[in-house]
C-alpha atoms as a PDB file:
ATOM      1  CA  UNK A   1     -25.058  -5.742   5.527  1.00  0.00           C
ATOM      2  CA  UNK A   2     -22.769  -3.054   6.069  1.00  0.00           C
ATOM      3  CA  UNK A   3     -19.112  -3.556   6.561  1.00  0.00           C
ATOM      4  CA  UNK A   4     -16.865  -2.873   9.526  1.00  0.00           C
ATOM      5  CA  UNK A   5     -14.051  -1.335   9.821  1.00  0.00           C
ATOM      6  CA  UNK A   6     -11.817  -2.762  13.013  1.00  0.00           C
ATOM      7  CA  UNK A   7      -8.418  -1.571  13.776  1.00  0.00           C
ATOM      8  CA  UNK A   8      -6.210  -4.728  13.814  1.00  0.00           C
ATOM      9  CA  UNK A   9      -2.906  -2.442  14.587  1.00  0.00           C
ATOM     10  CA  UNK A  10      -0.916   0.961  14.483  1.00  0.00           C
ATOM     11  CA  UNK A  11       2.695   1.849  14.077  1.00  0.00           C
ATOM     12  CA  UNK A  12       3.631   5.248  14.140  1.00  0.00           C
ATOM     13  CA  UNK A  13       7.268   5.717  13.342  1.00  0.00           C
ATOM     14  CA  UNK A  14       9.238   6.747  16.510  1.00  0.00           C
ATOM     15  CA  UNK A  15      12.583   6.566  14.283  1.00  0.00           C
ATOM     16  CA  UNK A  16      12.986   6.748  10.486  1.00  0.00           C
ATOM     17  CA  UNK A  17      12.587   2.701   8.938  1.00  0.00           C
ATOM     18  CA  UNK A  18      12.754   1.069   5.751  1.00  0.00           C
ATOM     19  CA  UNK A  19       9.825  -0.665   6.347  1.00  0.00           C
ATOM     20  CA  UNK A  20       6.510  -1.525   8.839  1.00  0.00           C
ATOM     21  CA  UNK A  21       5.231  -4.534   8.751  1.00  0.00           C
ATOM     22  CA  UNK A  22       1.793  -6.118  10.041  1.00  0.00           C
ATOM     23  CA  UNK A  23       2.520 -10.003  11.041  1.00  0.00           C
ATOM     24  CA  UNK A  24       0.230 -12.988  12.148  1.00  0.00           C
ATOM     25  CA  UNK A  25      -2.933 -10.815  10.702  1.00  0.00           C
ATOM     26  CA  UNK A  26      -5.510 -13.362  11.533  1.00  0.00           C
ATOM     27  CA  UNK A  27      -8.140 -14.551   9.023  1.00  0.00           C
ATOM     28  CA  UNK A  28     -11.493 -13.719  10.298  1.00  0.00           C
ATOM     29  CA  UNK A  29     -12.146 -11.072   7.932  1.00  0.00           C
ATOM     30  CA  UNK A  30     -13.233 -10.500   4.716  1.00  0.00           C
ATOM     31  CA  UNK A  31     -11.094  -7.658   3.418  1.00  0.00           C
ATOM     32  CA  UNK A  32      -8.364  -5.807   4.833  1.00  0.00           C
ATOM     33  CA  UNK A  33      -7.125  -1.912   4.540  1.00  0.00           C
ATOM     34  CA  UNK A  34      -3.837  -0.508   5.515  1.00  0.00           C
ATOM     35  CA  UNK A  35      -3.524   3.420   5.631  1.00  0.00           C
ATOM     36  CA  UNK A  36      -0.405   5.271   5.410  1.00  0.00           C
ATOM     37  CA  UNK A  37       0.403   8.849   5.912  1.00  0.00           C
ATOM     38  CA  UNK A  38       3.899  10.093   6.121  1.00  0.00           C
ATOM     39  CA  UNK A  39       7.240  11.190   4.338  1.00  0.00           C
ATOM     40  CA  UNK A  40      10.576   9.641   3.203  1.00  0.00           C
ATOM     41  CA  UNK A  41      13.919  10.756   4.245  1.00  0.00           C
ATOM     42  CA  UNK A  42      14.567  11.424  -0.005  1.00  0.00           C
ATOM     43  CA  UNK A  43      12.204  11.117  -2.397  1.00  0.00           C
ATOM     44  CA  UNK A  44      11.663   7.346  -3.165  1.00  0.00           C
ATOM     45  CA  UNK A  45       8.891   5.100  -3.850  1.00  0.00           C
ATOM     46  CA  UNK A  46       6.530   3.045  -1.668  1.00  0.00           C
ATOM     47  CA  UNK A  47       6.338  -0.742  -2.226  1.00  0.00           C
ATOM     48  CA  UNK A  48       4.396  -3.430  -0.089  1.00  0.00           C
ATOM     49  CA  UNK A  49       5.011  -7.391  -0.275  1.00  0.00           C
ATOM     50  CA  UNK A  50       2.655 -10.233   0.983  1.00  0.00           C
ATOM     51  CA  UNK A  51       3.881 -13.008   3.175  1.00  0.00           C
ATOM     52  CA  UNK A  52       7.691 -11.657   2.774  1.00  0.00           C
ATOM     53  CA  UNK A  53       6.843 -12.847  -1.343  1.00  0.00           C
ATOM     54  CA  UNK A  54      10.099 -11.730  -3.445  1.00  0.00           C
ATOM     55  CA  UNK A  55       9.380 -13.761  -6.357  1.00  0.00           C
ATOM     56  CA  UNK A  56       8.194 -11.761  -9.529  1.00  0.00           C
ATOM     57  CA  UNK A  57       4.577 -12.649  -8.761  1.00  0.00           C
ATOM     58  CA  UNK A  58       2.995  -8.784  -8.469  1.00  0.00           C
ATOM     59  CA  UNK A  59       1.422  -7.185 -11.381  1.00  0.00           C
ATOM     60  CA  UNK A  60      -0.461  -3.149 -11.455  1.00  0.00           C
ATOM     61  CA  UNK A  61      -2.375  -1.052 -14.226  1.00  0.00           C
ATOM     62  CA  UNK A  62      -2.408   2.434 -12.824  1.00  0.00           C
ATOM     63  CA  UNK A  63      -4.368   5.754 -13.800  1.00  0.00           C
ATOM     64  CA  UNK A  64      -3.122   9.045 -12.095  1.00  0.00           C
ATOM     65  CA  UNK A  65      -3.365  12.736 -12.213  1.00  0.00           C
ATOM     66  CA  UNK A  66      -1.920  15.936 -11.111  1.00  0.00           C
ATOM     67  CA  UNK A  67      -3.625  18.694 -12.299  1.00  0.00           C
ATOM     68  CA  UNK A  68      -1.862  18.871 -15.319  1.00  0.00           C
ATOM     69  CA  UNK A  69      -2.111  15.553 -16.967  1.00  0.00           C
ATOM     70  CA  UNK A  70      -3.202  11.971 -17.239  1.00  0.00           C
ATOM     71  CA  UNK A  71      -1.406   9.003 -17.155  1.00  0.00           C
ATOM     72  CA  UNK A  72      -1.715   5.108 -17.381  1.00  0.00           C
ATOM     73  CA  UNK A  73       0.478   2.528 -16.893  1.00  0.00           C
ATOM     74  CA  UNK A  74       1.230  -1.076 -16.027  1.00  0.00           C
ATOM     75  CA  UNK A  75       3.800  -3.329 -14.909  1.00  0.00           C
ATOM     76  CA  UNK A  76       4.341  -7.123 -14.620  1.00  0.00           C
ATOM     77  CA  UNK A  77       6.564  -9.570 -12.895  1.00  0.00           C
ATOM     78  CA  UNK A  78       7.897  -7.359 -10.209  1.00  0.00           C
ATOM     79  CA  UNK A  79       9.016  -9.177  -6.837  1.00  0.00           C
ATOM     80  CA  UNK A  80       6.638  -6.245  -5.063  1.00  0.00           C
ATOM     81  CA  UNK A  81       3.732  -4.093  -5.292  1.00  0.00           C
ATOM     82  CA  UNK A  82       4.502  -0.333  -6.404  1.00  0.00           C
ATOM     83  CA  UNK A  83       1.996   1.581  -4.310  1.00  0.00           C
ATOM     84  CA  UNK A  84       3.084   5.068  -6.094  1.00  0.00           C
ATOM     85  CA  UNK A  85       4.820   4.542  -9.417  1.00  0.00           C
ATOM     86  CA  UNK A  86       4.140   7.798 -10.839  1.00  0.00           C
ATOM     87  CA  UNK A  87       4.779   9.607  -7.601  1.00  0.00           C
ATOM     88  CA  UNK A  88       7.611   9.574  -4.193  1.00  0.00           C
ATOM     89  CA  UNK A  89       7.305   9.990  -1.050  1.00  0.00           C
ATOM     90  CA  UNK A  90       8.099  13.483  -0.512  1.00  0.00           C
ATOM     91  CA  UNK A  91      10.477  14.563   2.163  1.00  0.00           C
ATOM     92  CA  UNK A  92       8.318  16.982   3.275  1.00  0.00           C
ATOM     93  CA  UNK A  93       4.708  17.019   1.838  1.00  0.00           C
ATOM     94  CA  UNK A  94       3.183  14.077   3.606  1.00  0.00           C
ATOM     95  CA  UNK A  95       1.044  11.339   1.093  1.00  0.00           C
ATOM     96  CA  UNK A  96      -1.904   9.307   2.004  1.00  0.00           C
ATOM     97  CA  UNK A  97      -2.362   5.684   0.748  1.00  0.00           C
ATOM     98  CA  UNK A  98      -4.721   3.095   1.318  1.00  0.00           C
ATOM     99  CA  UNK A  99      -4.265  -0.097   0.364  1.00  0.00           C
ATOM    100  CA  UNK A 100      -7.275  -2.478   0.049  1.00  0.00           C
ATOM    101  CA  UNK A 101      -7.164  -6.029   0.154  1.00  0.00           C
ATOM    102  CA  UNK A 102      -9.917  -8.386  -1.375  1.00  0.00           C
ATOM    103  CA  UNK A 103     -10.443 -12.141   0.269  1.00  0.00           C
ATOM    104  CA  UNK A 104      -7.018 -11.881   1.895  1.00  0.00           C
ATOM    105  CA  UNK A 105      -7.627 -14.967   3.505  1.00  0.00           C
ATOM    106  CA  UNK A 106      -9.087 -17.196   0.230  1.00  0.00           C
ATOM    107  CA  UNK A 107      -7.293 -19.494  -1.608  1.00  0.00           C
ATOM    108  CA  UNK A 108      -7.454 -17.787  -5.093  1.00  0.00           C
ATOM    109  CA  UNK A 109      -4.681 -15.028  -6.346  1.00  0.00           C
ATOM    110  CA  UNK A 110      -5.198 -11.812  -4.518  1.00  0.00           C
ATOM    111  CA  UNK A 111      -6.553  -8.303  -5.815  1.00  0.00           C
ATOM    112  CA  UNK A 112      -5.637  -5.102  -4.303  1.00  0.00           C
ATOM    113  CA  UNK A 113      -6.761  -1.230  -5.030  1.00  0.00           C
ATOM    114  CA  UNK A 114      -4.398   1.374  -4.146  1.00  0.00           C
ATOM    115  CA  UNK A 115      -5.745   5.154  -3.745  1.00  0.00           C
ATOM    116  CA  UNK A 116      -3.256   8.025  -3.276  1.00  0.00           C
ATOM    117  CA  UNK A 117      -3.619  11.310  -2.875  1.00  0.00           C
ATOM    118  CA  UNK A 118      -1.250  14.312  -1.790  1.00  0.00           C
ATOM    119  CA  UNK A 119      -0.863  17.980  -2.667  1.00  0.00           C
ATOM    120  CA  UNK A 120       2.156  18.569  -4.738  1.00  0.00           C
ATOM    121  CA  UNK A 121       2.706  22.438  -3.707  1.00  0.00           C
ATOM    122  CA  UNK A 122      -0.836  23.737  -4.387  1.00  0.00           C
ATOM    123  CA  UNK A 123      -1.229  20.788  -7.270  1.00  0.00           C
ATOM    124  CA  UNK A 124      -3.823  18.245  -6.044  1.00  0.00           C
ATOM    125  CA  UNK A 125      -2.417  14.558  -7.100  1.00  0.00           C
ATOM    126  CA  UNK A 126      -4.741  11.426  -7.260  1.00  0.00           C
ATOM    127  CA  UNK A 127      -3.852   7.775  -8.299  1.00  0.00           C
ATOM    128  CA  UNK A 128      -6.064   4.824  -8.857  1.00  0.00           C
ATOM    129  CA  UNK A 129      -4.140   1.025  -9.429  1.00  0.00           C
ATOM    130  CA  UNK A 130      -5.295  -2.459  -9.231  1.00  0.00           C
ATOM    131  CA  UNK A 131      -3.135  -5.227  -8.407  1.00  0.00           C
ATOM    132  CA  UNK A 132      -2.668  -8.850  -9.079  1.00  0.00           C
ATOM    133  CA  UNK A 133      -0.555 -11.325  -6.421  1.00  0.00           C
ATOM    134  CA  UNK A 134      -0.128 -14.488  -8.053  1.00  0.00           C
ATOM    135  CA  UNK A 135      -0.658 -16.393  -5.185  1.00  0.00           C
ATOM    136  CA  UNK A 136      -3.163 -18.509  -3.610  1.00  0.00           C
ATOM    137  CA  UNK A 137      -1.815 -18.343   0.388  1.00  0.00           C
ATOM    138  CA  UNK A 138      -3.549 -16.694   2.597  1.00  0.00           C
ATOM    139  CA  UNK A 139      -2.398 -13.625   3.297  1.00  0.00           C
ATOM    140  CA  UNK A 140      -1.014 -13.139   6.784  1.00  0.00           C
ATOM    141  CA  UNK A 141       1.877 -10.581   6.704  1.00  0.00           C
ATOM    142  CA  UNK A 142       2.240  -6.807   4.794  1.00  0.00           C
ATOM    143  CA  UNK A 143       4.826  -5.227   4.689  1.00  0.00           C
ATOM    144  CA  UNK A 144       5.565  -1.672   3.747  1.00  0.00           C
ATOM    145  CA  UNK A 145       8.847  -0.687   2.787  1.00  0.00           C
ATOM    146  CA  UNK A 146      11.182   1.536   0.261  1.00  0.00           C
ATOM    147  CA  UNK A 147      14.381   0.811  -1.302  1.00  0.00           C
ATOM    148  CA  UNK A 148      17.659   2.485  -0.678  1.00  0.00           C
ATOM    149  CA  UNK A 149      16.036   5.380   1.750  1.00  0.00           C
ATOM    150  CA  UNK A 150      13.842   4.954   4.824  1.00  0.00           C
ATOM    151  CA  UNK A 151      10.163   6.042   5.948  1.00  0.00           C
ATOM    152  CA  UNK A 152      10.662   9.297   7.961  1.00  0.00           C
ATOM    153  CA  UNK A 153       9.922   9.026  12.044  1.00  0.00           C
ATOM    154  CA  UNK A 154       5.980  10.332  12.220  1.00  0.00           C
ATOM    155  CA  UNK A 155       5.077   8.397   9.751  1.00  0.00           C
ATOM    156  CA  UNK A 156       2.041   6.215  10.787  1.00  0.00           C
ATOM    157  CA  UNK A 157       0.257   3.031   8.583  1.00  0.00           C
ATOM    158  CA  UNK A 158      -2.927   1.115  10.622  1.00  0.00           C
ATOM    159  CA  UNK A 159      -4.337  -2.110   9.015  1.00  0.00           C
ATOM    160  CA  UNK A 160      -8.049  -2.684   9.799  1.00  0.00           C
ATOM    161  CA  UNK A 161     -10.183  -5.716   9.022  1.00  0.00           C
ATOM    162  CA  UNK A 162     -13.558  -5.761   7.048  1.00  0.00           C
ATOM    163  CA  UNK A 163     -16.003  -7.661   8.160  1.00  0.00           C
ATOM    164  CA  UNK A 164     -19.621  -8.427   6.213  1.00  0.00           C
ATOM    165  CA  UNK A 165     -17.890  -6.566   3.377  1.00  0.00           C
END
């Protein structure tokens, strides 16, 4: 059976933020995707925690390119998930993520694939990661967020739910 995508809800930034955050996301899904599109007010990196998790329970392996390179990479125990490590947001070249979610709502530790892409002044830029949350709650809250800057206002994330994935 195919899958369906259903918006589940949409910020768009009125004012710059240091985070959005999708709450009470119910469980009648199978799979979950957030997009986000926008810019940072300097050029800092985009995170996401489950369930307001700061414990050291997120783990990525990462491949990107930019046109002139390859690169690979991992990290372990972190207290979030690094949904750009090679790569900021830009003040003023906007990035696309999406951020997919398997069996949010199961009771075994939680996968993820992150997909970015953004044009880096006439240099294409793509990244690939998996992630691991060590956790076996349901998930039910994501939140987006940077440290020490703030998500510029026009910036705009959805979550949608999968269903029959």
């Amino acid at each position: 059976m195919p899958a369906t995508y259903e918006p589940i809800a949409t910020t768009t930034l009125s004012t710059a933020a240091s985070s959005i955050t999708f709450s009470s996301i119910p469980s009648t899904y199978t799979d979950l995707r957030v997009v986000f599109v926008g810019t940072g007010t300097t050029s800092v990196g985009l995170k996401a925690r489950f369930n307001g998790d700061t414990g050291t329970n997120y783990s990525y392996t990462e491949l990107f390119g930019n046109g002139t390179g390859v690169f690979s990479g991992r990290g372990t125990s972190l207290n979030y998930f690094s949904l750009d490590p090679q790569r900021n947001l830009s003040t003023t070249i906007p990035i696309m993520n999406t951020l997919d979610v398997f069996s949010y709502a199961g009771s075994t530790n939680k996968t993820t694939l992150v997909t970015q892409s953004d044009d880096e002044n006439g240099v294409g830029v793509i990244l690939n990661m998996a992630h691991l949350w060590r956790s076996t709650s349901a998930i039910n809250e994501i939140s987006l967020l940077v440290f020490s800057s703030t998500i510029t206002a026009g910036s705009i994330a959805t979550l949608y739910g999968i269903k029959n994935a």
